[in-house]
N, C-alpha and C. Protein backbone atom coordinates (compact mmCIF):
# COMPACT_ATOMS: atom_id res chain seq x y z
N UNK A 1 -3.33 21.79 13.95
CA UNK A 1 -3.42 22.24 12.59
C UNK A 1 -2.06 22.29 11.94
N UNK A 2 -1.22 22.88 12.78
CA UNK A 2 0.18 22.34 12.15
C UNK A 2 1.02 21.32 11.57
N UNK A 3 0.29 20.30 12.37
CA UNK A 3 0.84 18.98 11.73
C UNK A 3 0.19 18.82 10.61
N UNK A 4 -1.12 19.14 10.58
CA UNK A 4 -2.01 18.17 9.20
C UNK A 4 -0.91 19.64 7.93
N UNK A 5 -1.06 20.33 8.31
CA UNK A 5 -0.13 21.55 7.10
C UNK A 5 1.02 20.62 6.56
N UNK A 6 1.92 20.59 7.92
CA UNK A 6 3.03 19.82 7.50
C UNK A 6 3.26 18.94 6.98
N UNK A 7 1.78 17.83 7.22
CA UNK A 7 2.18 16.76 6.52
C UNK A 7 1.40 16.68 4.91
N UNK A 8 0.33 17.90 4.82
CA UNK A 8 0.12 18.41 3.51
C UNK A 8 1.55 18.45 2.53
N UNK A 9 1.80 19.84 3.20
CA UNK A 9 2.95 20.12 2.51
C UNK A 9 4.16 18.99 2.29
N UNK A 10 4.35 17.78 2.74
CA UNK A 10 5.45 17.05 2.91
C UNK A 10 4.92 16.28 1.71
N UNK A 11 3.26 15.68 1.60
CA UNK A 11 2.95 15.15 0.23
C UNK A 11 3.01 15.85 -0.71
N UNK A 12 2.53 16.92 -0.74
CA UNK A 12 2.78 17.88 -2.33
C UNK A 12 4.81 17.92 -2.65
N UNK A 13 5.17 17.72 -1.51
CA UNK A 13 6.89 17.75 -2.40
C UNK A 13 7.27 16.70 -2.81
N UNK A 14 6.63 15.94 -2.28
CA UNK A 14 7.09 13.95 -2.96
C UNK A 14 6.32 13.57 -3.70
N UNK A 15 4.96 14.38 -4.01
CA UNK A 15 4.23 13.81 -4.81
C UNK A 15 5.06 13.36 -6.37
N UNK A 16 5.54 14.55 -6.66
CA UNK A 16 6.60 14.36 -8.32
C UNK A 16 7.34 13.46 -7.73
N UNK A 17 8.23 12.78 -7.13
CA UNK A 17 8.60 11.61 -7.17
C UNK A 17 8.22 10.55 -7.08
N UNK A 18 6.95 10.06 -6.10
CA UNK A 18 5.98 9.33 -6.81
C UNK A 18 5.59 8.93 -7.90
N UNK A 19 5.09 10.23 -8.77
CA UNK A 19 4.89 10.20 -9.74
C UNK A 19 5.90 9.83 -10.75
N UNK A 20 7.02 9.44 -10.58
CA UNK A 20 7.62 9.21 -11.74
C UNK A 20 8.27 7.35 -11.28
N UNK A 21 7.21 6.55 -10.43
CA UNK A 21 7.71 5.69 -10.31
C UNK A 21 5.47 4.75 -10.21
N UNK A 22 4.94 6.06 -10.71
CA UNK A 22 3.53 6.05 -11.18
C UNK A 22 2.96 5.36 -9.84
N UNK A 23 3.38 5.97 -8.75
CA UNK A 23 2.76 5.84 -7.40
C UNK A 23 2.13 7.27 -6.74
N UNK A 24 0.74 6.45 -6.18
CA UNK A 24 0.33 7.87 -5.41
C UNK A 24 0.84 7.38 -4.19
N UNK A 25 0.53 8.56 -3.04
CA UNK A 25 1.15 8.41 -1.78
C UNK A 25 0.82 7.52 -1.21
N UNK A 26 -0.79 6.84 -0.94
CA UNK A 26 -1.80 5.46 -0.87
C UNK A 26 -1.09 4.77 -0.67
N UNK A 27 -0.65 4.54 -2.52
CA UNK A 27 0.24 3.12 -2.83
C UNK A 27 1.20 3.22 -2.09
N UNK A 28 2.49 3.95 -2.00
CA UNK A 28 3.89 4.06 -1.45
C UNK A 28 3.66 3.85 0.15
N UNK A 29 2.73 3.86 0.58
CA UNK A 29 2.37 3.55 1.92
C UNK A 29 1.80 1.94 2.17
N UNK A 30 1.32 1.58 0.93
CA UNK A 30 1.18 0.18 1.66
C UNK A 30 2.51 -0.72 1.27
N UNK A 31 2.73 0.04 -0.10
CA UNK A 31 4.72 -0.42 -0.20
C UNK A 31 4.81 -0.77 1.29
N UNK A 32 5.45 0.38 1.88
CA UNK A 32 6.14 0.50 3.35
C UNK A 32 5.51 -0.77 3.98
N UNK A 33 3.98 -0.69 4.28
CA UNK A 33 3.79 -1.51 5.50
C UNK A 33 3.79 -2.71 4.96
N UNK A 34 3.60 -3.29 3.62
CA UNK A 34 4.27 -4.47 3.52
C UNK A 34 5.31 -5.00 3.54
N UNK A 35 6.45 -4.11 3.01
CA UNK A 35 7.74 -3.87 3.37
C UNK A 35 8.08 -4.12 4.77
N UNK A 36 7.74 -3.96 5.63
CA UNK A 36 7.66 -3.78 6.93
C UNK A 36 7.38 -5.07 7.68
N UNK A 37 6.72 -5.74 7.28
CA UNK A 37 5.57 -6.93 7.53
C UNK A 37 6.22 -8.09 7.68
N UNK A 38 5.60 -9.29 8.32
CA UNK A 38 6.18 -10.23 8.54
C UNK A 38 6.26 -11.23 7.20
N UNK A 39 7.03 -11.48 6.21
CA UNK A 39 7.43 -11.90 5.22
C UNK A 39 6.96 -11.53 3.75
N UNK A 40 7.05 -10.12 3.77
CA UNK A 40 6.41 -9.04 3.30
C UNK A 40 4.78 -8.89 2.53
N UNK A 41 4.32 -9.35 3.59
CA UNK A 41 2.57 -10.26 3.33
C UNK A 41 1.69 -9.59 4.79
N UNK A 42 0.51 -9.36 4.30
CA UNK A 42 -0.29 -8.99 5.40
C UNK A 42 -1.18 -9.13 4.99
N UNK A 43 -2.79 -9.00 5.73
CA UNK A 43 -4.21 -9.03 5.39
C UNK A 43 -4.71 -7.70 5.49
N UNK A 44 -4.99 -7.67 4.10
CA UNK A 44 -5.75 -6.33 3.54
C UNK A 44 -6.48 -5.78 4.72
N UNK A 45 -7.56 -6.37 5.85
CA UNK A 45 -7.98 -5.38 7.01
C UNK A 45 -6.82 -5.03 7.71
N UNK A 46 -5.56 -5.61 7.67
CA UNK A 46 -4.68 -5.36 8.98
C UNK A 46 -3.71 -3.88 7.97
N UNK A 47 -3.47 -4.15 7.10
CA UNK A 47 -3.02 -2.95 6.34
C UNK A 47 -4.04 -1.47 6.69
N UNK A 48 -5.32 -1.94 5.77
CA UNK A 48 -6.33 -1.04 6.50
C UNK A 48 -6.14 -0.17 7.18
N UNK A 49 -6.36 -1.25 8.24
CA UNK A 49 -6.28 -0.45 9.74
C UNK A 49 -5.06 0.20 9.84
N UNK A 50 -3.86 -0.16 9.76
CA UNK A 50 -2.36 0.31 10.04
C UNK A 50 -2.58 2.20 9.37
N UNK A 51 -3.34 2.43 8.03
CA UNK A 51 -3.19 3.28 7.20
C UNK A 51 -4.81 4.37 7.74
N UNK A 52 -5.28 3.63 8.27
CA UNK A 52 -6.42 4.07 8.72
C UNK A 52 -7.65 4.54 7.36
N UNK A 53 -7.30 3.44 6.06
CA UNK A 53 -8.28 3.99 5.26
C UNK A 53 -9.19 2.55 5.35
N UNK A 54 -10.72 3.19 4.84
CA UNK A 54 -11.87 2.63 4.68
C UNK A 54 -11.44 1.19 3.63
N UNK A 55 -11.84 0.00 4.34
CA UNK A 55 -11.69 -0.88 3.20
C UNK A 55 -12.24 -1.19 2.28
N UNK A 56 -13.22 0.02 1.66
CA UNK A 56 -13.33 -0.33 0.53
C UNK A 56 -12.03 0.81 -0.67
N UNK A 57 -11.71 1.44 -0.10
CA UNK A 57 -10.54 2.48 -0.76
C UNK A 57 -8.94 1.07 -0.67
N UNK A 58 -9.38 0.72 0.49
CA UNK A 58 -8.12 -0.59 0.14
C UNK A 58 -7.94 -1.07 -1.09
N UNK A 59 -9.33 -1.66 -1.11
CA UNK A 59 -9.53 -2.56 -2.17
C UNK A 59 -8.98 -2.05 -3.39
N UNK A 60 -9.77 -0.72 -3.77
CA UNK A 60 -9.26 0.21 -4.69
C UNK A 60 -7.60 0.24 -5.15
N UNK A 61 -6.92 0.25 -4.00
CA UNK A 61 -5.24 0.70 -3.91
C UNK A 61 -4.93 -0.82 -4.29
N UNK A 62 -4.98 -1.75 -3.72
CA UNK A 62 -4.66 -3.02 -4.29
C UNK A 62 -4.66 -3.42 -4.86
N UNK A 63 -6.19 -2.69 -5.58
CA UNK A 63 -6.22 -3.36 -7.35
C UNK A 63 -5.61 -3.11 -8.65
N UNK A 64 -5.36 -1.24 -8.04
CA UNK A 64 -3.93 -0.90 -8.60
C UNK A 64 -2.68 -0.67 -8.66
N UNK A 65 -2.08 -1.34 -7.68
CA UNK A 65 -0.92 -1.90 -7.18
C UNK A 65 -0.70 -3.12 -7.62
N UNK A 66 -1.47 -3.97 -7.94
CA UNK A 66 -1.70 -5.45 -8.68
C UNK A 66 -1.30 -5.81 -9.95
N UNK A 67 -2.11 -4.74 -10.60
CA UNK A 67 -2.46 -4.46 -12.12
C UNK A 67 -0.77 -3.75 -12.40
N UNK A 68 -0.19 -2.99 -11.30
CA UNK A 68 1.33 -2.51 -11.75
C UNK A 68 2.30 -3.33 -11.59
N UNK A 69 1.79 -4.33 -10.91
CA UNK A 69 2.98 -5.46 -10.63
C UNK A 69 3.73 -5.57 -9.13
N UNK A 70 3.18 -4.73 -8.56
CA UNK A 70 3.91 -3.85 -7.12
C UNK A 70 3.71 -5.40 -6.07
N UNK A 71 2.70 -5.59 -6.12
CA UNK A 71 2.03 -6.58 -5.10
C UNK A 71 1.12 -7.68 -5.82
N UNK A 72 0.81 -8.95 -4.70
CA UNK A 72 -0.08 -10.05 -5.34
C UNK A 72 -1.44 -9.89 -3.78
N UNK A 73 -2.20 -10.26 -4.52
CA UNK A 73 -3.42 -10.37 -4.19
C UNK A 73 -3.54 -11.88 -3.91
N UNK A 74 -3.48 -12.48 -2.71
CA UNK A 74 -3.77 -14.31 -2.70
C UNK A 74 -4.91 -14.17 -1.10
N UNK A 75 -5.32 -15.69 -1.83
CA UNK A 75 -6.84 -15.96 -1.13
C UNK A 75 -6.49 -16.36 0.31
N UNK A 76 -6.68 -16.05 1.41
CA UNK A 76 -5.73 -16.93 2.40
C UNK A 76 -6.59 -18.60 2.52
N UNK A 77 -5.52 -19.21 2.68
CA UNK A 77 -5.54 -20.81 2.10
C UNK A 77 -6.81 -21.43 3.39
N UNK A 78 -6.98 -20.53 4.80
CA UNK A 78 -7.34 -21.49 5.99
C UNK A 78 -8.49 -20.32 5.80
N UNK A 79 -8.73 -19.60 5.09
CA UNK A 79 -10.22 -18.79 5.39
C UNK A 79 -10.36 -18.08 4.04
N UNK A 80 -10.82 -18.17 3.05
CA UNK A 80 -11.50 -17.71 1.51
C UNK A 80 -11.67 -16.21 1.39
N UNK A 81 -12.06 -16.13 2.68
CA UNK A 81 -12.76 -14.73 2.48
C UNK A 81 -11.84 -13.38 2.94
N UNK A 82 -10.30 -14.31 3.31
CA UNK A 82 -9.42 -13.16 3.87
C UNK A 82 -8.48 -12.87 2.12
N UNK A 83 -8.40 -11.89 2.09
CA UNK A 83 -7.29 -11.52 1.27
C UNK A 83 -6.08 -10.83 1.63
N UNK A 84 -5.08 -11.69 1.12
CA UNK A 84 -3.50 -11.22 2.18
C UNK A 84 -2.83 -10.44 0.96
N UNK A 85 -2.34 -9.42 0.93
CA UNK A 85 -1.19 -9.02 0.15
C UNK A 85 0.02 -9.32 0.47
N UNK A 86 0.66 -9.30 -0.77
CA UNK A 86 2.04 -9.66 -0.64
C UNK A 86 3.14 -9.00 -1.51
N UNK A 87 4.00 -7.73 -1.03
CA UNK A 87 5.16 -7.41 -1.68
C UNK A 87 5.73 -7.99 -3.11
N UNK A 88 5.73 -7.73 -3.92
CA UNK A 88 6.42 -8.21 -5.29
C UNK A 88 8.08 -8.13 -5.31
N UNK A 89 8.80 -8.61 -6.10
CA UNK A 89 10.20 -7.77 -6.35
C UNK A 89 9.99 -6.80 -6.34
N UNK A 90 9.78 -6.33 -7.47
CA UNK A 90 9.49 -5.27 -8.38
C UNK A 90 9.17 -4.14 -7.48
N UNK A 91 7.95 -4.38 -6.47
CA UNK A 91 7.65 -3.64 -5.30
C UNK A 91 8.96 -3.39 -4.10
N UNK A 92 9.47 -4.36 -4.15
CA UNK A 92 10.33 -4.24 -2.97
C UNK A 92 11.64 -3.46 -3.78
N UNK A 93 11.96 -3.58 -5.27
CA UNK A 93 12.86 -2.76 -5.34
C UNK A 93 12.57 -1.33 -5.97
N UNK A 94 11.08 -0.98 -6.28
CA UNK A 94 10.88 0.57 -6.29
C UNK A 94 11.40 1.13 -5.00
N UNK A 95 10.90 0.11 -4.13
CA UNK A 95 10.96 1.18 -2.47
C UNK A 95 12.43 1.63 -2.31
């Protein structure tokens, strides 16, 4: 129980900085793991999973991460039905 407190409390103090770069914690987390990623691109289930949210809440975060400019949304070229994100500038220099 301590940890989930702590890490309560660790979002409510960063939340205002987030907020003034109009990120929830969601977003600033898939920042990171794309950030992180092998040419700052991954597939939306492999993010997913990394963050442990439901992919349909992915979808959600991506679409407004998209719409801010943070990240691109592309079809992967060898299978239609995968969608890879990919780091923006813009994304890589909020972080």
């Amino acid at each position: 129980m301590a940890v989930v407190r702590t890490a309560e409390a660790f979002k409510r103090s960063v939340s205002s900085t987030f907020k003034k770069y109009r990120l929830s914690f969601p977003q600033y987390n898939v920042l990171r793991v794309l950030d992180a990623s092998t040419n700052g691109q991954s597939r939306i289930t492999n993010v997913s999973r990394i963050m442990l949210v439901p992919g349909a809440n992915m979808t959600g975060i991506a679409k407004r991460l998209e719409k801010a400019g943070f990240i691109s949304r592309i079809s992967d070229p060898s299978d239609e039905r995968v969608t890879v994100l990919k780091i923006t500038p813009k994304g890589k220099s909020t972080l």
